[in-house]
C-alpha atoms as a PDB file:
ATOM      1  CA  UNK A   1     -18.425   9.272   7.387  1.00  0.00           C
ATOM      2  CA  UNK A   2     -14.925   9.391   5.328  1.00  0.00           C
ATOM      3  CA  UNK A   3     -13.499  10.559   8.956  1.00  0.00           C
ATOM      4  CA  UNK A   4     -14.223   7.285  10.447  1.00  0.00           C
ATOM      5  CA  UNK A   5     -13.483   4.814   7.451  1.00  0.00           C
ATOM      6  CA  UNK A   6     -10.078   6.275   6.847  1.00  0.00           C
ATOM      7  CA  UNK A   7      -6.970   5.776  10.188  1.00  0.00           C
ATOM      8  CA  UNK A   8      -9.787   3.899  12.293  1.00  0.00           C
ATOM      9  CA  UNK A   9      -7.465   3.913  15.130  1.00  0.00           C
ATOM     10  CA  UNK A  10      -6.516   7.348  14.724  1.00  0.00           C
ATOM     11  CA  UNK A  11      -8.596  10.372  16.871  1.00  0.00           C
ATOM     12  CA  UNK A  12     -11.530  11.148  15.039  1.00  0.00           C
ATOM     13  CA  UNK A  13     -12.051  14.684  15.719  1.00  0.00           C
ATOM     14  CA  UNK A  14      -8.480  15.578  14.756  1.00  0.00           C
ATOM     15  CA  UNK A  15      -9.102  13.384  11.278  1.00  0.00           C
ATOM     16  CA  UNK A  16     -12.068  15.515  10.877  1.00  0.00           C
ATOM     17  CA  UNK A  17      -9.741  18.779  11.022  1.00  0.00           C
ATOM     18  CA  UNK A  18      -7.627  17.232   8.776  1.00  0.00           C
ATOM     19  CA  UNK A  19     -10.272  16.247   5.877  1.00  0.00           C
ATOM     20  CA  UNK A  20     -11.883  19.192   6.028  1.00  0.00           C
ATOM     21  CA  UNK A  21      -8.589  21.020   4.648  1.00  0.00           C
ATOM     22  CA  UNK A  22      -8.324  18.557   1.874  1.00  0.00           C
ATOM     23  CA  UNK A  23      -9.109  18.168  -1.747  1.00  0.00           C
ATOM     24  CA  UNK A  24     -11.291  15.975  -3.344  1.00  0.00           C
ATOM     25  CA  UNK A  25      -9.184  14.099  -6.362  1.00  0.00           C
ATOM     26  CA  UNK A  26     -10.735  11.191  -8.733  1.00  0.00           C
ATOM     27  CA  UNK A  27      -8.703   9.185 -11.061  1.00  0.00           C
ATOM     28  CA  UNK A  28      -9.144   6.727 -13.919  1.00  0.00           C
ATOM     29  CA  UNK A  29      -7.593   3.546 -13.804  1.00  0.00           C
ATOM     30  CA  UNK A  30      -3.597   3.793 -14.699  1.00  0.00           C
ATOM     31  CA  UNK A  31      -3.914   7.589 -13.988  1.00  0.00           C
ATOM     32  CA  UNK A  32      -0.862   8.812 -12.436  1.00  0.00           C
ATOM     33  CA  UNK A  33      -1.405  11.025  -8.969  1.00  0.00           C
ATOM     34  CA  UNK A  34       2.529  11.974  -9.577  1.00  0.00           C
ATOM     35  CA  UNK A  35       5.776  11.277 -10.709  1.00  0.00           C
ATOM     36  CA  UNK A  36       9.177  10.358  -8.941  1.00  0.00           C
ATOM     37  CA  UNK A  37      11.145  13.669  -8.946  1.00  0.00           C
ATOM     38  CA  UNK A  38       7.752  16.002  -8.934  1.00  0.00           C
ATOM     39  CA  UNK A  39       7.351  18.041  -6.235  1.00  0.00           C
ATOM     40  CA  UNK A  40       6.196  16.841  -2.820  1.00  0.00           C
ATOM     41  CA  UNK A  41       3.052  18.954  -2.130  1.00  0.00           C
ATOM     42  CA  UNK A  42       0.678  16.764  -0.493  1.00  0.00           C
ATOM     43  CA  UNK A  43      -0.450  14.327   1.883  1.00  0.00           C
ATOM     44  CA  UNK A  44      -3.015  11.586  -0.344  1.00  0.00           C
ATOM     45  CA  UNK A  45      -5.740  10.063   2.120  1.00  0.00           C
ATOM     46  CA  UNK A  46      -7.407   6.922  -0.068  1.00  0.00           C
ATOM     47  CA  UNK A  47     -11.222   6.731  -0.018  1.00  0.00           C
ATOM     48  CA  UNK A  48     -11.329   4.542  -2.628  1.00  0.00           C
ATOM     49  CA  UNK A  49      -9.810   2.399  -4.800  1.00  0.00           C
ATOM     50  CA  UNK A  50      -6.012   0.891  -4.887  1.00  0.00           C
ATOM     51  CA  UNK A  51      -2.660   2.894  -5.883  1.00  0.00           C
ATOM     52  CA  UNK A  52       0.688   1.337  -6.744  1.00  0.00           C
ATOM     53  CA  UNK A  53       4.036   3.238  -6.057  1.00  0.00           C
ATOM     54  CA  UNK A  54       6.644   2.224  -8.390  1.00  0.00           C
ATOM     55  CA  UNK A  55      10.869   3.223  -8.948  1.00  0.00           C
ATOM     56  CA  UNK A  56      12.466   2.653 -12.169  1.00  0.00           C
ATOM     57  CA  UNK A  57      15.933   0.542 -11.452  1.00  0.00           C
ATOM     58  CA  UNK A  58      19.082   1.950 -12.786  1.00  0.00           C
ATOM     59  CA  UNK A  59      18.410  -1.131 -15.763  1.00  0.00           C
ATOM     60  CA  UNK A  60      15.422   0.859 -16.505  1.00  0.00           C
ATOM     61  CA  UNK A  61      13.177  -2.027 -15.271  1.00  0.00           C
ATOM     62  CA  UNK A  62       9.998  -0.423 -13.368  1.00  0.00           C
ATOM     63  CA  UNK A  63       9.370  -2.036 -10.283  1.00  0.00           C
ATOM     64  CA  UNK A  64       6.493  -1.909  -8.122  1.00  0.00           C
ATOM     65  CA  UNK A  65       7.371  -1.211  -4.287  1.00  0.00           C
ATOM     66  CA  UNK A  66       4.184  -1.226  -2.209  1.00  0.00           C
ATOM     67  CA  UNK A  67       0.529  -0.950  -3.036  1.00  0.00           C
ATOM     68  CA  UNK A  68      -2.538   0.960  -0.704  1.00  0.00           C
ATOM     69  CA  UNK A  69      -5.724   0.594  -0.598  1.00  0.00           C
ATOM     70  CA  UNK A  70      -8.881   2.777   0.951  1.00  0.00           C
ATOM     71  CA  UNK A  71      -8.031   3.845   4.461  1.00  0.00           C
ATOM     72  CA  UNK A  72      -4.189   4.042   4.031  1.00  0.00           C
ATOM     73  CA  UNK A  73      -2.775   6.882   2.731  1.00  0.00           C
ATOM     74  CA  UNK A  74       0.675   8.128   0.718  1.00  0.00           C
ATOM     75  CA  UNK A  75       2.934  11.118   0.024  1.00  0.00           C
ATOM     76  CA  UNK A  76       3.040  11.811   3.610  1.00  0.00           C
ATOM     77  CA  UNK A  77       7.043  12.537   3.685  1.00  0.00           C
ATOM     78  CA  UNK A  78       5.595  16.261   2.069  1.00  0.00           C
ATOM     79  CA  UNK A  79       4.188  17.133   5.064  1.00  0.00           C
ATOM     80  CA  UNK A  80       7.441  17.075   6.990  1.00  0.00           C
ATOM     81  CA  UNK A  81      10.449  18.155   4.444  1.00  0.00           C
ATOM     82  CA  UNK A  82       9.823  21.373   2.681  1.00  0.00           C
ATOM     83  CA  UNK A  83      11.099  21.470  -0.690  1.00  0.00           C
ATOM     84  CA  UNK A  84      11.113  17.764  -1.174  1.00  0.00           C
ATOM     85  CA  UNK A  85      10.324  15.916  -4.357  1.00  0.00           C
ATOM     86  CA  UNK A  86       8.765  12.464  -4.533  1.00  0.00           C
ATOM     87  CA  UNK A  87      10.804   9.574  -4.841  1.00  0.00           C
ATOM     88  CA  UNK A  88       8.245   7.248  -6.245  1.00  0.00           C
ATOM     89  CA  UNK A  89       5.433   7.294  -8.989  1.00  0.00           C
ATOM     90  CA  UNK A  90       2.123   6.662  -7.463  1.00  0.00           C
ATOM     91  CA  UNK A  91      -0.834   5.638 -10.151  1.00  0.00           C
ATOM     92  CA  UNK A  92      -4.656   3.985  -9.558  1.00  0.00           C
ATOM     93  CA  UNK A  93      -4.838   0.968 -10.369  1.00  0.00           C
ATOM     94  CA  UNK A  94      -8.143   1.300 -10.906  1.00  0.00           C
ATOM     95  CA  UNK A  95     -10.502   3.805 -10.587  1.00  0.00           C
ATOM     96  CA  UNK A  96     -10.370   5.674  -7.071  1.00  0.00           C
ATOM     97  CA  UNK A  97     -11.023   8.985  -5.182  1.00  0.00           C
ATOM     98  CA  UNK A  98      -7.991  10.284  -2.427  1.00  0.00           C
ATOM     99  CA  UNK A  99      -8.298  13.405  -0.507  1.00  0.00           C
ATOM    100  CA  UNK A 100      -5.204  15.381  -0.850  1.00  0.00           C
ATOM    101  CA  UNK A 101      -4.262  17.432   1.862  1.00  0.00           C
ATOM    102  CA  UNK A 102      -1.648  20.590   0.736  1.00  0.00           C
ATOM    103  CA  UNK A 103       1.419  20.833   2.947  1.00  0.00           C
ATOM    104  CA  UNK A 104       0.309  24.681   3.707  1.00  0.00           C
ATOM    105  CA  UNK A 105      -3.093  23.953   4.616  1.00  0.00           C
ATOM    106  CA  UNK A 106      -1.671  21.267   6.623  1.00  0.00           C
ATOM    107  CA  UNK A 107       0.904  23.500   8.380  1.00  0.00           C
ATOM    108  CA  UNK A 108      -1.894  26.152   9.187  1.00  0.00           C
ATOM    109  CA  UNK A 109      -4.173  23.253  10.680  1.00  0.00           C
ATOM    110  CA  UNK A 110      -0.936  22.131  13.139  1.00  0.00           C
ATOM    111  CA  UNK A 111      -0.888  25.843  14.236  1.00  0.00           C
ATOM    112  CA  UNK A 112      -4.699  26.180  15.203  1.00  0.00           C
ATOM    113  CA  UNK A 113      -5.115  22.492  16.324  1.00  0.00           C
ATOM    114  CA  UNK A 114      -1.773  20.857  17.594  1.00  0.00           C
ATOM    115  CA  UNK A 115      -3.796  17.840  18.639  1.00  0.00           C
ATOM    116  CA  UNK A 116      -3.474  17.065  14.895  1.00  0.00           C
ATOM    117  CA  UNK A 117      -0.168  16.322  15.006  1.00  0.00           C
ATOM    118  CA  UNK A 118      -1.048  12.967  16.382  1.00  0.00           C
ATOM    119  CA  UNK A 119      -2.304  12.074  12.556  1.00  0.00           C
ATOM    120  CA  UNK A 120       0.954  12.605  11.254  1.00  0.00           C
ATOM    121  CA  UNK A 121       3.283  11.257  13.939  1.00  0.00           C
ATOM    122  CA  UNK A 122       1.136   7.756  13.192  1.00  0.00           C
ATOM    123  CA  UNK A 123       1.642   7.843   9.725  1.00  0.00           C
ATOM    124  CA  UNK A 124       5.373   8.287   9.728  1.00  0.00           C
ATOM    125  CA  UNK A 125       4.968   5.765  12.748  1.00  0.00           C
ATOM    126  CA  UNK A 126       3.549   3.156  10.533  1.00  0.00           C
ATOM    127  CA  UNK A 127       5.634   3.769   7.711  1.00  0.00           C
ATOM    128  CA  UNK A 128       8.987   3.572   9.478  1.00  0.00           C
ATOM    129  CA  UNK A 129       7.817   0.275  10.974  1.00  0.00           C
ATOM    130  CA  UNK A 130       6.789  -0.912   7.901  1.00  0.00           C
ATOM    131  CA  UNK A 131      10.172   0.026   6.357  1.00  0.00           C
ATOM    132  CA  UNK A 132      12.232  -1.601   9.422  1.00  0.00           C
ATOM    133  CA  UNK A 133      10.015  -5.038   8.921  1.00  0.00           C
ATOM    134  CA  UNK A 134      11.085  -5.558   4.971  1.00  0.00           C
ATOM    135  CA  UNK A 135      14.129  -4.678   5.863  1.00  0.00           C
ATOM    136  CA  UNK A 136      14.404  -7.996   8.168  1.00  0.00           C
ATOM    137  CA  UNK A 137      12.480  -9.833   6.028  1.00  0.00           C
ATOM    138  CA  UNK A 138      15.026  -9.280   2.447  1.00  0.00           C
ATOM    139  CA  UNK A 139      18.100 -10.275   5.367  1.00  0.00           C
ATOM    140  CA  UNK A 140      16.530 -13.370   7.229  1.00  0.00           C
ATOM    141  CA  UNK A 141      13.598 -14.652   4.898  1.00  0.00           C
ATOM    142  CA  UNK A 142      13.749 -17.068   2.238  1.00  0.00           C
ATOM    143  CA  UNK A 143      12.078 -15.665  -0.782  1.00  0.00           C
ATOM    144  CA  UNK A 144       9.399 -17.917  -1.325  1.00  0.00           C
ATOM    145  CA  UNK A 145       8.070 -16.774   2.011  1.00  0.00           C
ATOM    146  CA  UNK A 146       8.385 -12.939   1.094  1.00  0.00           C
ATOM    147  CA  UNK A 147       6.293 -14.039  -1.474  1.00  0.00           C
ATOM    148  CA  UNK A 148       4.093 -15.560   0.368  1.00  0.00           C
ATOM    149  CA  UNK A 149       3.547 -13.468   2.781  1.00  0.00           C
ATOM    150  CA  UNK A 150       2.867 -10.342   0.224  1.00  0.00           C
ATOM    151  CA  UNK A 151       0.172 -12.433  -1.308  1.00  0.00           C
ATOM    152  CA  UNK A 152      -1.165 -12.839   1.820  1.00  0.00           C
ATOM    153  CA  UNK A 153      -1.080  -8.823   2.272  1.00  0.00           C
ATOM    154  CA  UNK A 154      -2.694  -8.675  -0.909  1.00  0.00           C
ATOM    155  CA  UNK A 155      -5.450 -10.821   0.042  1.00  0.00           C
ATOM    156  CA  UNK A 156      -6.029  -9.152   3.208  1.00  0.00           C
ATOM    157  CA  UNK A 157      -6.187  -5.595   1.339  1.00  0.00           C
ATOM    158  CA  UNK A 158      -8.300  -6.724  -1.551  1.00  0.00           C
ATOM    159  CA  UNK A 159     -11.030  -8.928  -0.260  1.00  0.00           C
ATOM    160  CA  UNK A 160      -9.903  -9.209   3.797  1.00  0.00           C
ATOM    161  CA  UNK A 161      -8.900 -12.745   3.479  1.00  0.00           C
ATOM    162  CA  UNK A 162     -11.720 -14.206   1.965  1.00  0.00           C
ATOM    163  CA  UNK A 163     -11.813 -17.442   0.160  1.00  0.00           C
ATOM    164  CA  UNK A 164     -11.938 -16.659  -3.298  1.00  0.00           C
ATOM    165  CA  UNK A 165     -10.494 -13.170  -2.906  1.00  0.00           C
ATOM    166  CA  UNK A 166      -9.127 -11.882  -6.364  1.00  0.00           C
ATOM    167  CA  UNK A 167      -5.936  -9.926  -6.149  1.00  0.00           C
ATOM    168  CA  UNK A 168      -5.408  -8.277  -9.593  1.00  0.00           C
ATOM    169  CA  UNK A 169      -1.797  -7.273  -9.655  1.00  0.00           C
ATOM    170  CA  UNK A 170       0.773  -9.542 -12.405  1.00  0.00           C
ATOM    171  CA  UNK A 171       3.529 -11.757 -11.229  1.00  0.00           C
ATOM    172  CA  UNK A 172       5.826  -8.940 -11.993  1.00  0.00           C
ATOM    173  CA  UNK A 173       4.094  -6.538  -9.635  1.00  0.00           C
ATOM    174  CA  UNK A 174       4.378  -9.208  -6.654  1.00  0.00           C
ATOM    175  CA  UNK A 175       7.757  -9.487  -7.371  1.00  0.00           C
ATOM    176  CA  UNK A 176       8.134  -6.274  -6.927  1.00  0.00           C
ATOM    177  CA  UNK A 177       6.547  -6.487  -3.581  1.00  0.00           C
ATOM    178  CA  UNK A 178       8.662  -9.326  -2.236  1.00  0.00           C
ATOM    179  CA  UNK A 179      12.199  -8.071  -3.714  1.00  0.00           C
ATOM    180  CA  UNK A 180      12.469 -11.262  -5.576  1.00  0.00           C
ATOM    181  CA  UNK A 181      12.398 -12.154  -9.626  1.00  0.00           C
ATOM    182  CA  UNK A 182       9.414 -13.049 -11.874  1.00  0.00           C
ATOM    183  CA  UNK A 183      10.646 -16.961 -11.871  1.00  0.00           C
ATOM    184  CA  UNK A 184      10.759 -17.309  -8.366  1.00  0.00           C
ATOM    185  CA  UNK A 185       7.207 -15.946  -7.678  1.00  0.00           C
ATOM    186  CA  UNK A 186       5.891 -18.203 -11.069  1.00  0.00           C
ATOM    187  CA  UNK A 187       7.159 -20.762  -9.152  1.00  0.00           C
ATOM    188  CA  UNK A 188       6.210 -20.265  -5.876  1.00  0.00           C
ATOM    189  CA  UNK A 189       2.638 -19.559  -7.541  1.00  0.00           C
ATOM    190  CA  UNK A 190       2.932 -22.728  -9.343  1.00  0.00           C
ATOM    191  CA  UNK A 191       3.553 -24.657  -6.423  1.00  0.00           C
ATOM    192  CA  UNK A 192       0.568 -23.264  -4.408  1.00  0.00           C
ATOM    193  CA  UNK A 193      -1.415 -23.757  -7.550  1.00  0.00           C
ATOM    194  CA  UNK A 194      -0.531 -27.419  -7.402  1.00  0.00           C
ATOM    195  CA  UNK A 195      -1.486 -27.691  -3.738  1.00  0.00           C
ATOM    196  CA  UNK A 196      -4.893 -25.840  -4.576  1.00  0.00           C
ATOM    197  CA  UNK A 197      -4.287 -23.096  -2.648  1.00  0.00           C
ATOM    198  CA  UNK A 198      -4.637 -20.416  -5.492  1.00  0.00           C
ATOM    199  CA  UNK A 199      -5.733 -20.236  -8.581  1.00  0.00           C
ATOM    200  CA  UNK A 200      -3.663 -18.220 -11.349  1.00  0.00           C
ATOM    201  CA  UNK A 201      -5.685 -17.208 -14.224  1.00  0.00           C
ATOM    202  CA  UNK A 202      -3.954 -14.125 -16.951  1.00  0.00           C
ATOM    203  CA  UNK A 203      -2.795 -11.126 -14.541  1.00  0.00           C
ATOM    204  CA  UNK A 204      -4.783 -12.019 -11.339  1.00  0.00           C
ATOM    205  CA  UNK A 205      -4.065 -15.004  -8.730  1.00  0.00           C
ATOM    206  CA  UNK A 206      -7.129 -15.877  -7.089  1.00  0.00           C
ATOM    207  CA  UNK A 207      -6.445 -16.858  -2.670  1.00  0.00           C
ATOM    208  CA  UNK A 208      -8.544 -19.717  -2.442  1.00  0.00           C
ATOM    209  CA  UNK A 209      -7.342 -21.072   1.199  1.00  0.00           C
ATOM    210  CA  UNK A 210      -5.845 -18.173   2.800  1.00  0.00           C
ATOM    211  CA  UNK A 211      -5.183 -20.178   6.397  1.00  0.00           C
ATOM    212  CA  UNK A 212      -3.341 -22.347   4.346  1.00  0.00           C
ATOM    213  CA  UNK A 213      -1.467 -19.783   2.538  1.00  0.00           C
ATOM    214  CA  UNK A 214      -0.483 -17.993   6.308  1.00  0.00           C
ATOM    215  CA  UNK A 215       0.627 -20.969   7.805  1.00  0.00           C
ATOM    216  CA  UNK A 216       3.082 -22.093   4.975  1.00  0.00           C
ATOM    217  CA  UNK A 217       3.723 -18.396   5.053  1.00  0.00           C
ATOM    218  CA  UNK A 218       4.770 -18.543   9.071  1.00  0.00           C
ATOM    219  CA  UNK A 219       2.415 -15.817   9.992  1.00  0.00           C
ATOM    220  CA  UNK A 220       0.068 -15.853  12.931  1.00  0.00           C
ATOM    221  CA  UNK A 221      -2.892 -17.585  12.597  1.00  0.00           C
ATOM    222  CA  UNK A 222      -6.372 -16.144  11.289  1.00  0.00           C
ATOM    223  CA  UNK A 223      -9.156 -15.457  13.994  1.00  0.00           C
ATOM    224  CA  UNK A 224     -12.188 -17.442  13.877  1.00  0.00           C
END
């Protein structure tokens, strides 16, 4: 059931509320769901497939900023501010399938069911932790551990840390992710390469030891 693979550790029957309001959206690979300044009208729950939100700098280089996969979700800040308008672009990077849930329908749903709140006090939970942990990490980390530790991310969201695990975004997209330059993540890439950790092949790095990769990377350790 959608309800159960998407927010696991969210409660199930007010998920089911909440996906029962939504709509059913498929797009092609590159597709854009939006565009930074379009309006904020709905809530995206993934069921499949992998989105990239991206900013254009005021050089007019396009960055990417963060990347979700099925069971995450995006857009949610259109829930909450009325009249908003996005401040990313959000496209598939492959083909995938969200469930978008309208900020009306949504509103209507919190009336009947309060209970449902819970959904979106998580989200913005999640995201405003998520937010306050980058932050620390672009004012204490070195840079070739942000990049580690977003290929790591990647790893875990593509293929859930298996050996071998393909993550299919370019050296410009991860350093995006890690607020660092091209060079830098070459390098880092390079290095790891060298140590036989990954393997880079043309717009993909494959995670061949991701316990390795963690520990250079300072996170916790991976459960047997």
């Amino acid at each position: 059931m959608l309800e159960i693979q998407l927010f696991r550790d969210l409660p199930v029957p007010e998920l089911r509320r909440l996906v029962t309001v939504a709509r059913r959206r498929r797009f092609d690979r590159r597709e854009v769901v939006f565009h930074d300044g379009d309006p904020a009208d709905a809530l995206h729950l993934i069921a499949q497939g992998h989105f990239e939100a991206r900013i254009t700098t005021a050089l007019g280089d396009t960055v990417t900023v963060s990347v979700h996969g099925p069971g995450e979700a995006f857009g949610e800040m259109a829930l909450v501010q009325e009249g908003a308008v996005r401040s990313t672009t959000v496209a598939a990077l492959e083909p995938g399938e969200t469930y978008a849930v309208n900020r009306g329908d949504f509103a209507r749903l919190r009336r009947q069911y309060p209970a449902v709140n819970d959904v979106l006090v998580r989200l913005l939970a999640q995201r405003v932790r998520r937010t306050s942990d980058l932050l620390v990490e672009a004012l204490f980390v070195k840079a070739d551990v942000r990049v580690l530790r977003r290929l790591d991310e990647l790893a875990e969201l593509y293929g859930a840390r298996v050996p071998g695990t393909v993550v299919p975004l370019t050296q410009d997209d991860i350093a995006g992710l890690a607020g660092t330059s091209r060079a830098t993540v070459n390098r880092v890439l390079q290095e790891e390469a060298a140590r036989g950790t990954v393997e880079l092949r043309r717009g993909k790095t494959v995670v061949l030891e991701p316990a390795a990769l963690i520990r250079r990377a300072g996170l916790p350790r991976m459960q047997a």
